[in-house]
Protein backbone atom coordinates (compact mmCIF):
# COMPACT_ATOMS: atom_id res chain seq x y z
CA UNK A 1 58.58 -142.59 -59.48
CA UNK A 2 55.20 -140.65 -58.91
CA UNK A 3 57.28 -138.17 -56.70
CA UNK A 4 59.81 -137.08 -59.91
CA UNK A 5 56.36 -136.85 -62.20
CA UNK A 6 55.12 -134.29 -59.58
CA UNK A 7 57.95 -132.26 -59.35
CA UNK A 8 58.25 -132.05 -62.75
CA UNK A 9 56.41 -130.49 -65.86
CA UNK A 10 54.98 -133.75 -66.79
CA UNK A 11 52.63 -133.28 -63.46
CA UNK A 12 49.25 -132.07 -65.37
CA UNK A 13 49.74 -135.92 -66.95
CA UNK A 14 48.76 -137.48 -63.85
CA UNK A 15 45.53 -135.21 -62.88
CA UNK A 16 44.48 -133.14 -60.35
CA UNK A 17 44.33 -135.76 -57.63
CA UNK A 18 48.18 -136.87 -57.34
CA UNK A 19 50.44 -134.87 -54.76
CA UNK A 20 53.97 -134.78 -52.74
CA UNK A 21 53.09 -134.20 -49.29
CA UNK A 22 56.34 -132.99 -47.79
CA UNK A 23 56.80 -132.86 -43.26
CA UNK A 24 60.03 -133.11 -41.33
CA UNK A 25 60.09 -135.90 -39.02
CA UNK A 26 58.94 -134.62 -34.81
CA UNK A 27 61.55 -136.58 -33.68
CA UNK A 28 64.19 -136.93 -36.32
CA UNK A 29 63.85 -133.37 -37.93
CA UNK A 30 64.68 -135.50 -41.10
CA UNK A 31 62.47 -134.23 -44.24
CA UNK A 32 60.11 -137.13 -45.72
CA UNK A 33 58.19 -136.66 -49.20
CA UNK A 34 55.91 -139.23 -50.10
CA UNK A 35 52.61 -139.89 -52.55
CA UNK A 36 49.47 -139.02 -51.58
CA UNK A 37 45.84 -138.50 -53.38
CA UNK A 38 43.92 -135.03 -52.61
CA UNK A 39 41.17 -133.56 -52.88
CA UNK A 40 40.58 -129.74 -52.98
CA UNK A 41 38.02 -127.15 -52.99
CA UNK A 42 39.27 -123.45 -52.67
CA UNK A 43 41.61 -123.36 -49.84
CA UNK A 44 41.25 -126.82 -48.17
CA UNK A 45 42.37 -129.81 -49.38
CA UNK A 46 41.56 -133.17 -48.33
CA UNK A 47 43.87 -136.48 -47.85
CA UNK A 48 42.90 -140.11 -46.60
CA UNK A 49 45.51 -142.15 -45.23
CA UNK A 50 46.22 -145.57 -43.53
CA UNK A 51 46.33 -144.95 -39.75
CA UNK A 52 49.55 -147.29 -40.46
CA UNK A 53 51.49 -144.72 -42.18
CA UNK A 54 53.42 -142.45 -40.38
CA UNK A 55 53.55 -139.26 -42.34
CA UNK A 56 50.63 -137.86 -40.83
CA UNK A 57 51.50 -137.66 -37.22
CA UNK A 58 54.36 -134.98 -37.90
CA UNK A 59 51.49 -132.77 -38.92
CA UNK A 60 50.00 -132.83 -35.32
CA UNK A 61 50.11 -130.20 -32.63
CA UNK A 62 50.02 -127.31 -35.85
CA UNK A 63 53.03 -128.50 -37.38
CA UNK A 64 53.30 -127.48 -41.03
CA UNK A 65 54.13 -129.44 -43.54
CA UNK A 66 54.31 -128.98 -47.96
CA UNK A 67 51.84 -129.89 -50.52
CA UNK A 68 53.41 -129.96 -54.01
CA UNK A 69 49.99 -129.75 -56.41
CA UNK A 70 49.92 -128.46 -59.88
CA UNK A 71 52.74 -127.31 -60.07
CA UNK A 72 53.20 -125.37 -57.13
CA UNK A 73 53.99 -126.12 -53.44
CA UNK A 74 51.92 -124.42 -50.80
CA UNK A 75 52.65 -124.27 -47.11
CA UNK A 76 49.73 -126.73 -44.89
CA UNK A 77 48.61 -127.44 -41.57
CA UNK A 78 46.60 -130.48 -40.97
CA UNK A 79 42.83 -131.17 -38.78
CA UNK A 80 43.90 -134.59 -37.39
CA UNK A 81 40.64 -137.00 -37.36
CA UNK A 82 41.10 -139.62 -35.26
CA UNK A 83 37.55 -139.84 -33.90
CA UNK A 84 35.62 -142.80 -36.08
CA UNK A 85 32.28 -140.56 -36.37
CA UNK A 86 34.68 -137.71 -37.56
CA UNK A 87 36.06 -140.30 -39.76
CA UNK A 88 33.25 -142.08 -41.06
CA UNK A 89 31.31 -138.62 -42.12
CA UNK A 90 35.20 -137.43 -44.09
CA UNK A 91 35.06 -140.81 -45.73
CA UNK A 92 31.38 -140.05 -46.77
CA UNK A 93 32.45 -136.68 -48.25
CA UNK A 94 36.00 -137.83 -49.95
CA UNK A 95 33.78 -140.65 -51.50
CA UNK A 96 31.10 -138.72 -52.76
CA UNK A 97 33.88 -136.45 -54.11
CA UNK A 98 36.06 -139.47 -55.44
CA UNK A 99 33.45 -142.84 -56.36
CA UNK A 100 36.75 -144.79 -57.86
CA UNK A 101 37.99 -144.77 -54.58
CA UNK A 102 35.05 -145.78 -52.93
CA UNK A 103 34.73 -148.94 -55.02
CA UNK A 104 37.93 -149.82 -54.44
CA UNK A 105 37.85 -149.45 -50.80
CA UNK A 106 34.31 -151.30 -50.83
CA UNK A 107 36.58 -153.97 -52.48
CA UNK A 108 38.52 -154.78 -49.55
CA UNK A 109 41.71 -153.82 -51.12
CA UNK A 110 42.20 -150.56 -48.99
CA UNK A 111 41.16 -150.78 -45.56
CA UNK A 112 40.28 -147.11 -44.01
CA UNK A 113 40.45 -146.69 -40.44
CA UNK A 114 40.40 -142.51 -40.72
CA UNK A 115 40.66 -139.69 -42.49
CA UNK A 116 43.37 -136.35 -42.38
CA UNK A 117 42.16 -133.24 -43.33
CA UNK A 118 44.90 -130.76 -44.66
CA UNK A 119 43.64 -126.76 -44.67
């Protein structure tokens, strides 16, 4: 559902935040869309995702991926963080950005283990 609000004029409705990240699968080649919340400043944009999902790792090794954002799509390569210092200091900065989402995490209900940065 948040996908068709995205690609749609309705999109300013959900904020700046929302997004359709968009990567073809390494091994399958098959294109996968999904949700994801962002955070931007200029040119970089920054996304925080379960190290259980699986989007993220077709972004590795410079593989480029979409970002549908305010009504536009824009072309995206990703810094994987997979170091937990790395990690820890993103969170720090996504949080100070985003304090809803720190609460929440701080709530137990969403378990960080990393964080993907998208430039």
């Amino acid at each position: 559902m948040i996908k068709t609000f995205v690609f749609s004029p309705l999109h300013p409705l959900l904020g700046e935040s929302f997004a359709v990240i968009t990567v073809y699968g390494s091994k399958t080649g098959r294109r996968i869309s999904t949700p994801i919340n962002v955070s931007h400043s200029r040119e970089e944009f920054t996304v925080v995702s379960y190290r259980t999902r699986t989007w993220w790792r077709n972004l590795r090794e410079g593989r480029a991926g979409g970002l549908r954002l305010g009504g536009k799509t824009v072309t995206v390569t990703a810094k994987i963080i997979d170091d937990p210092e790395q990690g820890r200091d993103g969170l720090r900065v996504y949080f100070e950005r985003h304090p809803g989402y720190a609460e929440y995490s701080r709530s137990g209900r969403m378990p960080w283990d990393g964080s993907r940065r998208t430039t």
